[in-house]
N, C-alpha and C. Protein backbone atom coordinates (compact mmCIF):
# COMPACT_ATOMS: atom_id res chain seq x y z
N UNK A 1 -29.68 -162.17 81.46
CA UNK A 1 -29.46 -162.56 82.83
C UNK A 1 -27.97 -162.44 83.15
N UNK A 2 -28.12 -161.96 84.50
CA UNK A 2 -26.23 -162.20 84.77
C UNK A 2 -25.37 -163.18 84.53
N UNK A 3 -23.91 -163.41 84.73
CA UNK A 3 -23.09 -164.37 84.91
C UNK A 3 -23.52 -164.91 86.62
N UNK A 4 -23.82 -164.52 87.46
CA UNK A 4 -23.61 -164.66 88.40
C UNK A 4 -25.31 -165.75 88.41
N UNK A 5 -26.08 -165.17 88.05
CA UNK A 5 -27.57 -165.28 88.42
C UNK A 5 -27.63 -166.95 87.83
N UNK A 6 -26.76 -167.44 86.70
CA UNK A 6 -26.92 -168.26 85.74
C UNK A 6 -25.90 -169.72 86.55
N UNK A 7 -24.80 -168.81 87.32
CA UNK A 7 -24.39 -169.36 88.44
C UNK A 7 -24.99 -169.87 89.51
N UNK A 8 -25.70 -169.42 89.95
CA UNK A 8 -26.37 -169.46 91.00
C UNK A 8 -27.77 -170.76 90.65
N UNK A 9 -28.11 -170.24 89.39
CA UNK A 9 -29.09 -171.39 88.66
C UNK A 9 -28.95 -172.76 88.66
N UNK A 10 -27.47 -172.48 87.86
CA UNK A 10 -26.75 -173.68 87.91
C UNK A 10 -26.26 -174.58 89.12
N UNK A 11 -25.93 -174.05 90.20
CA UNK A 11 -25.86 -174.71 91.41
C UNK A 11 -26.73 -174.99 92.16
N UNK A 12 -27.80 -174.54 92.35
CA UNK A 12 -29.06 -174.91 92.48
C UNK A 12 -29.88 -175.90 91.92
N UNK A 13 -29.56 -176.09 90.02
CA UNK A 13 -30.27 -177.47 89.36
C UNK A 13 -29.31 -178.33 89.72
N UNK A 14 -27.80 -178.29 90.33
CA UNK A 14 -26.93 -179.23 90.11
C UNK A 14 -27.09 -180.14 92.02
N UNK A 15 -27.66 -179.29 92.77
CA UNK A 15 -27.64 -179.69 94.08
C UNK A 15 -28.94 -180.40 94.29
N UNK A 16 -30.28 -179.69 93.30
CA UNK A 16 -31.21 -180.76 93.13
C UNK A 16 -31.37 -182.03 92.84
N UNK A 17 -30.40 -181.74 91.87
CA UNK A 17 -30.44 -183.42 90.92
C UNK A 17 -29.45 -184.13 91.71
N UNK A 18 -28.55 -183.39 92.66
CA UNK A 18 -27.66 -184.75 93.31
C UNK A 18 -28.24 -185.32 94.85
N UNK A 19 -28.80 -184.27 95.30
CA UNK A 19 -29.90 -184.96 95.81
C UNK A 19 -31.25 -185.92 96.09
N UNK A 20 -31.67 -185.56 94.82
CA UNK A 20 -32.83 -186.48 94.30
C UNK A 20 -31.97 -188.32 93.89
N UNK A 21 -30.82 -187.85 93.08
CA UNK A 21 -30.34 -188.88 92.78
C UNK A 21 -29.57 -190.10 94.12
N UNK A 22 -29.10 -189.25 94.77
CA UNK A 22 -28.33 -189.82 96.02
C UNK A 22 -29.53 -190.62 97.09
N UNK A 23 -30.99 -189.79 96.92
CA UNK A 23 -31.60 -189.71 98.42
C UNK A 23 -32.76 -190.98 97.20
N UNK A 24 -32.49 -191.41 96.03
CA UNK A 24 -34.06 -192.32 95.45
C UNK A 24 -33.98 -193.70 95.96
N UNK A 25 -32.98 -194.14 96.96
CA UNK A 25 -33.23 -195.66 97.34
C UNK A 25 -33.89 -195.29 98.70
N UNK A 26 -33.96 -194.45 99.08
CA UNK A 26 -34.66 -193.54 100.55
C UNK A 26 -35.69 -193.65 100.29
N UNK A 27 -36.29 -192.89 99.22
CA UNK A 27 -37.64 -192.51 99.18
C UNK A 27 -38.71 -193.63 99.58
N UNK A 28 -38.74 -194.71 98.89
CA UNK A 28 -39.74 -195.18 99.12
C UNK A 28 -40.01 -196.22 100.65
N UNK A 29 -41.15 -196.24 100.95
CA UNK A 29 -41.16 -196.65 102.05
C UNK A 29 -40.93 -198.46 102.79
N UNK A 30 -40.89 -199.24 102.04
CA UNK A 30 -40.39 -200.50 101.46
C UNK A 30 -39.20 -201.32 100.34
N UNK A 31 -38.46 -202.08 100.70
CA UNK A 31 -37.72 -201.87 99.92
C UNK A 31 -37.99 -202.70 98.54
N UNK A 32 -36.81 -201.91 97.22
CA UNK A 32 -37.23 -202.15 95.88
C UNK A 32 -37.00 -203.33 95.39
N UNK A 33 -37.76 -204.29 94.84
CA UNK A 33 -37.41 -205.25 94.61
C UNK A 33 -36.41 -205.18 93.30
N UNK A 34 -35.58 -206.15 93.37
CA UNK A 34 -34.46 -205.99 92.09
C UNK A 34 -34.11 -207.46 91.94
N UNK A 35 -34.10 -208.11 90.59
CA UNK A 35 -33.93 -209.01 90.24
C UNK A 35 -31.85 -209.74 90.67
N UNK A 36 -32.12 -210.97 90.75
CA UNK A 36 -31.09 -211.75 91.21
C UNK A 36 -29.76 -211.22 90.46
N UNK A 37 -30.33 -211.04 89.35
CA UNK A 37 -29.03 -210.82 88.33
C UNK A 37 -28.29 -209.16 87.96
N UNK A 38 -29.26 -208.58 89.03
CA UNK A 38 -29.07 -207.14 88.97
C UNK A 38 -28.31 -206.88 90.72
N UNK A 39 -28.54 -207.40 90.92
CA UNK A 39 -28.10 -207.22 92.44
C UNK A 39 -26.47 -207.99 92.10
N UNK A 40 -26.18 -209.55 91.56
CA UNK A 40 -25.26 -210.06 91.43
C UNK A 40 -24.34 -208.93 90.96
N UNK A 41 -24.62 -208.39 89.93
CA UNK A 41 -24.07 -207.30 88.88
C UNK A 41 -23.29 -206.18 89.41
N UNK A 42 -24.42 -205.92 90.73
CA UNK A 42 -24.15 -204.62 91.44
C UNK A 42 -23.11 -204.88 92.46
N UNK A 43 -22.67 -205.92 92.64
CA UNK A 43 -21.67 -206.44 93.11
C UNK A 43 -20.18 -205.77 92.72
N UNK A 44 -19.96 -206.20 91.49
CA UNK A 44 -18.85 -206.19 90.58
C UNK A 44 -18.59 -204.12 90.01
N UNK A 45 -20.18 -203.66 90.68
CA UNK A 45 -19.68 -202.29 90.27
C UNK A 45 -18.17 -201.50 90.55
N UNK A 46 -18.16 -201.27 92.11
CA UNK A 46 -16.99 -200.62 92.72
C UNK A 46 -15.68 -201.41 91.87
N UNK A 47 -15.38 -202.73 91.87
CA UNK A 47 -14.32 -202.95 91.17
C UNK A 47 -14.26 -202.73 89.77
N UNK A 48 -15.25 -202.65 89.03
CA UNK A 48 -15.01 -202.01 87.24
C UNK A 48 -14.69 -201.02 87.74
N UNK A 49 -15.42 -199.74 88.84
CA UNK A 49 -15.66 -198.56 88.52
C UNK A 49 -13.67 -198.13 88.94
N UNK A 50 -13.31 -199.24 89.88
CA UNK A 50 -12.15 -198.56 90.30
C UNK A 50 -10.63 -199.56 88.76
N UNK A 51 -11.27 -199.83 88.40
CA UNK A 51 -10.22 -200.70 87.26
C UNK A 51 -10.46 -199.53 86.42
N UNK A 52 -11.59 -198.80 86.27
CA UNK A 52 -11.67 -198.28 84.59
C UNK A 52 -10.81 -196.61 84.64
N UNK A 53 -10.45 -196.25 86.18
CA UNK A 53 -9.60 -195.11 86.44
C UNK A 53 -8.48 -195.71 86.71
N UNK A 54 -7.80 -196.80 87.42
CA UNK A 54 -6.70 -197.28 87.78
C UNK A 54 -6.06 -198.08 85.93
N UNK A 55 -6.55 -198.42 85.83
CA UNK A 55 -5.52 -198.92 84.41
C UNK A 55 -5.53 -198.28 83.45
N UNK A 56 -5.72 -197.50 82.86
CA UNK A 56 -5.53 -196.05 82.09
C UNK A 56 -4.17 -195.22 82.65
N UNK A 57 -3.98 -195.26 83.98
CA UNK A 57 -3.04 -194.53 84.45
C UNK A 57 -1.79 -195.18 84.77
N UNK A 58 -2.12 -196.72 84.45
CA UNK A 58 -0.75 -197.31 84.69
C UNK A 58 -0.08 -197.95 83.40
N UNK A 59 -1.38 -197.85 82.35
CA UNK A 59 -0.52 -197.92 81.12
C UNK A 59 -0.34 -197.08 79.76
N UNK A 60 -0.92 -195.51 80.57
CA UNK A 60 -0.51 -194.43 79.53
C UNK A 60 -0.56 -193.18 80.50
N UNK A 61 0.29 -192.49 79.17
CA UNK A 61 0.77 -191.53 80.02
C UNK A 61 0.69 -189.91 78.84
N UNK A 62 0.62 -189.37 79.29
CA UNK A 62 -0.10 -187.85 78.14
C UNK A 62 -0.89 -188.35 77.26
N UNK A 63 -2.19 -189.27 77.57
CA UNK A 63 -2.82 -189.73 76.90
C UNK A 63 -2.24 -191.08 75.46
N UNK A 64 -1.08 -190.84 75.72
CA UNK A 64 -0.56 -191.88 74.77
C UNK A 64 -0.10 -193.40 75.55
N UNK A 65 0.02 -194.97 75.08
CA UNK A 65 0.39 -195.82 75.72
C UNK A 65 2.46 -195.67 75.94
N UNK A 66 2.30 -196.27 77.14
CA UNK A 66 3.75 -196.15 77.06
C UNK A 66 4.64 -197.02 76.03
N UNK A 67 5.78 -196.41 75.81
CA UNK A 67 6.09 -196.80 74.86
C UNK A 67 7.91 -197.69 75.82
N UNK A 68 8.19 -197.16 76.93
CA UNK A 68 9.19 -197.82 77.34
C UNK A 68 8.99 -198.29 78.32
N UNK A 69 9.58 -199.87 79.06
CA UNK A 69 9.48 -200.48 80.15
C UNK A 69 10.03 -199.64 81.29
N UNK A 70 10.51 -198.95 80.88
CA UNK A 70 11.26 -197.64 81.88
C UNK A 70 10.25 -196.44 82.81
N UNK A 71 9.44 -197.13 83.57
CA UNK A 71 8.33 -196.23 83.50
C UNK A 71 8.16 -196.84 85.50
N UNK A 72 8.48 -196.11 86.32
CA UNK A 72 8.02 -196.20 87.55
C UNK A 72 7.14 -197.37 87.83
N UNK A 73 5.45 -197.18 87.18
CA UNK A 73 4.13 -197.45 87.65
C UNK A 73 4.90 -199.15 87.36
N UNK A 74 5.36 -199.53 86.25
CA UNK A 74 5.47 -200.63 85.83
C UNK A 74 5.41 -201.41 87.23
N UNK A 75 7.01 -201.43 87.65
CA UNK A 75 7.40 -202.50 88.72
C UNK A 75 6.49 -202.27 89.78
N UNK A 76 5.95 -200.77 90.65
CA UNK A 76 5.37 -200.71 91.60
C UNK A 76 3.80 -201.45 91.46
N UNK A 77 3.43 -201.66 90.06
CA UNK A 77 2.13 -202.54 89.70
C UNK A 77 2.73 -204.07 89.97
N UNK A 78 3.83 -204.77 89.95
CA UNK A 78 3.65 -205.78 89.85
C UNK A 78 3.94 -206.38 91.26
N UNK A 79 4.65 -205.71 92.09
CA UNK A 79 4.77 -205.42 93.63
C UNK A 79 3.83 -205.52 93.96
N UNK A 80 2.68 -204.62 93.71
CA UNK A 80 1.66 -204.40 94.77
C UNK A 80 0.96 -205.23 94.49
N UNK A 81 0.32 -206.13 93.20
CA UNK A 81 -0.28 -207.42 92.43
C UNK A 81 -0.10 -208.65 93.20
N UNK A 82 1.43 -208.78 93.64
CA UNK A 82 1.85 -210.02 93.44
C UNK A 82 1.76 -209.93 95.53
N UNK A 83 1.97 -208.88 96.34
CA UNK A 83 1.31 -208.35 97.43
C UNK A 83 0.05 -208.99 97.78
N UNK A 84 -0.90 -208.18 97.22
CA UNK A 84 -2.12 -208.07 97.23
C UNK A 84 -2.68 -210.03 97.30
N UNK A 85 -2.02 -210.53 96.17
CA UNK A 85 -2.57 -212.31 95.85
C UNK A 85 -1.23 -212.83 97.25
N UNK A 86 -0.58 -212.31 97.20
CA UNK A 86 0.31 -213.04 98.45
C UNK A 86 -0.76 -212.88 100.28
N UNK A 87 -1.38 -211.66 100.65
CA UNK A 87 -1.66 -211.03 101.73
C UNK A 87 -3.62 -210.42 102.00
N UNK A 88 -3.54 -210.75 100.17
CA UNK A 88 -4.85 -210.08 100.61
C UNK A 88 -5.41 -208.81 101.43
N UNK A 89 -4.08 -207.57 101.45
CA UNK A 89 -4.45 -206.63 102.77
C UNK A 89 -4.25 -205.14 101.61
N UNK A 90 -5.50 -204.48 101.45
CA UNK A 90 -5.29 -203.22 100.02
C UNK A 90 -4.43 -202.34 101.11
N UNK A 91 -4.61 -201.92 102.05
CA UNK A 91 -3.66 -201.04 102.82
C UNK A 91 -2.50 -201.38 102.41
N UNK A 92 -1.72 -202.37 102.50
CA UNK A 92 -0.23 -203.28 102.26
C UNK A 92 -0.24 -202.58 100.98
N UNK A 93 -0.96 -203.35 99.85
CA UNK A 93 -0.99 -203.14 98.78
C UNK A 93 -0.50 -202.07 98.00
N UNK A 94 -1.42 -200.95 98.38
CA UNK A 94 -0.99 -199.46 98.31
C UNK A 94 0.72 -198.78 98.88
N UNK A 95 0.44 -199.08 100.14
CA UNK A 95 1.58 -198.67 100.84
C UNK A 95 2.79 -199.19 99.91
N UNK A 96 2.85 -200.47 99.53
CA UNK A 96 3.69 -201.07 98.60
C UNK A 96 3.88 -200.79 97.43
N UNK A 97 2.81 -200.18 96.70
CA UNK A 97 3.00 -200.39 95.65
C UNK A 97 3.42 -198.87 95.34
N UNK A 98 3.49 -197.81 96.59
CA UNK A 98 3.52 -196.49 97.02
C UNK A 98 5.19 -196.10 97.12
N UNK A 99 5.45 -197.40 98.01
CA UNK A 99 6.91 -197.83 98.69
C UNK A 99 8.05 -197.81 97.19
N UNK A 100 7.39 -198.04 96.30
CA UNK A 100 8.50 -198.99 95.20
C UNK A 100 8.34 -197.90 94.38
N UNK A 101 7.54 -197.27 94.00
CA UNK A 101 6.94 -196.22 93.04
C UNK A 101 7.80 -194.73 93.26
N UNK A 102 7.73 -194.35 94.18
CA UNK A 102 8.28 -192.68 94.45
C UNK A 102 9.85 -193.22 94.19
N UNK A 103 10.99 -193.89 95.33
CA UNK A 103 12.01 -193.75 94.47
C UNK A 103 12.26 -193.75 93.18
N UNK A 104 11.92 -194.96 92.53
CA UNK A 104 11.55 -195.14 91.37
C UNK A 104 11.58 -193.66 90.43
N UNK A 105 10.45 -192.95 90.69
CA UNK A 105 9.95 -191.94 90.01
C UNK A 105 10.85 -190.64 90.51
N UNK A 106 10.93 -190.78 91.28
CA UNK A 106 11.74 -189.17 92.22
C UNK A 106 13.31 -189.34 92.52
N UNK A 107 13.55 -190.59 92.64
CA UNK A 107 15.09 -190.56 92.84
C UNK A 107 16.02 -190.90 91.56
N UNK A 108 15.28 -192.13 90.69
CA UNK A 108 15.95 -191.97 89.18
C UNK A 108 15.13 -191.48 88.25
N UNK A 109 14.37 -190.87 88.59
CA UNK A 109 13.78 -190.02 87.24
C UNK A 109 12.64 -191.19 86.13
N UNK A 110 12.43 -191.78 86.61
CA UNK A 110 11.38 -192.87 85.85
C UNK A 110 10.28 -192.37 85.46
């Protein structure tokens, strides 16, 4: 079979399955019942899912942990932390923790 044909295969099983997967709380015509402790759970997803990409990147760097306090992310993490429990507002947060970070990184080389 071609490169192309195997391509084409492939985007085709890959648009199925993200469909099927995206559209299965749709399907049925009533909704699914799900236990108390699964729903509680499903709560807490978005914040693991966004901790388990966000702290990896603020405390290593070429795959290794940092090894000096000399490191941009440091201070702009504790800015935007201490923000965030001061204001409660993630826009702020970001912007701040955005604000402290680029000089940091681009003007002394951090």
């Amino acid at each position: 079979m071609d490169d192309w044909l195997w391509g084409l295969l492939a985007c085709l099983g890959l648009t199925a399955i993200t469909v099927v997967t995206r559209a299965f709380f749709m399907i049925p015509e009533r909704a699914v019942p799900m236990p108390r402790w699964l729903k509680r759970g499903l709560q807490y997803a978005p914040l693991a899912a966004l901790a388990a990409v966000i702290a990896p990147e603020i405390v290593m760097s070429n795959g290794q942990l940092i090894s000096s306090l000399v490191d941009a992310r440091l201070p702009a993490v504790v800015v935007a932390v201490a923000y965030f429990f001061w204001r409660r507002d993630i826009m702020g947060t970001i912007a701040l923790g955005m604000l402290v970070y680029l000089p940091l990184h681009i003007g002394l080389g951090w």
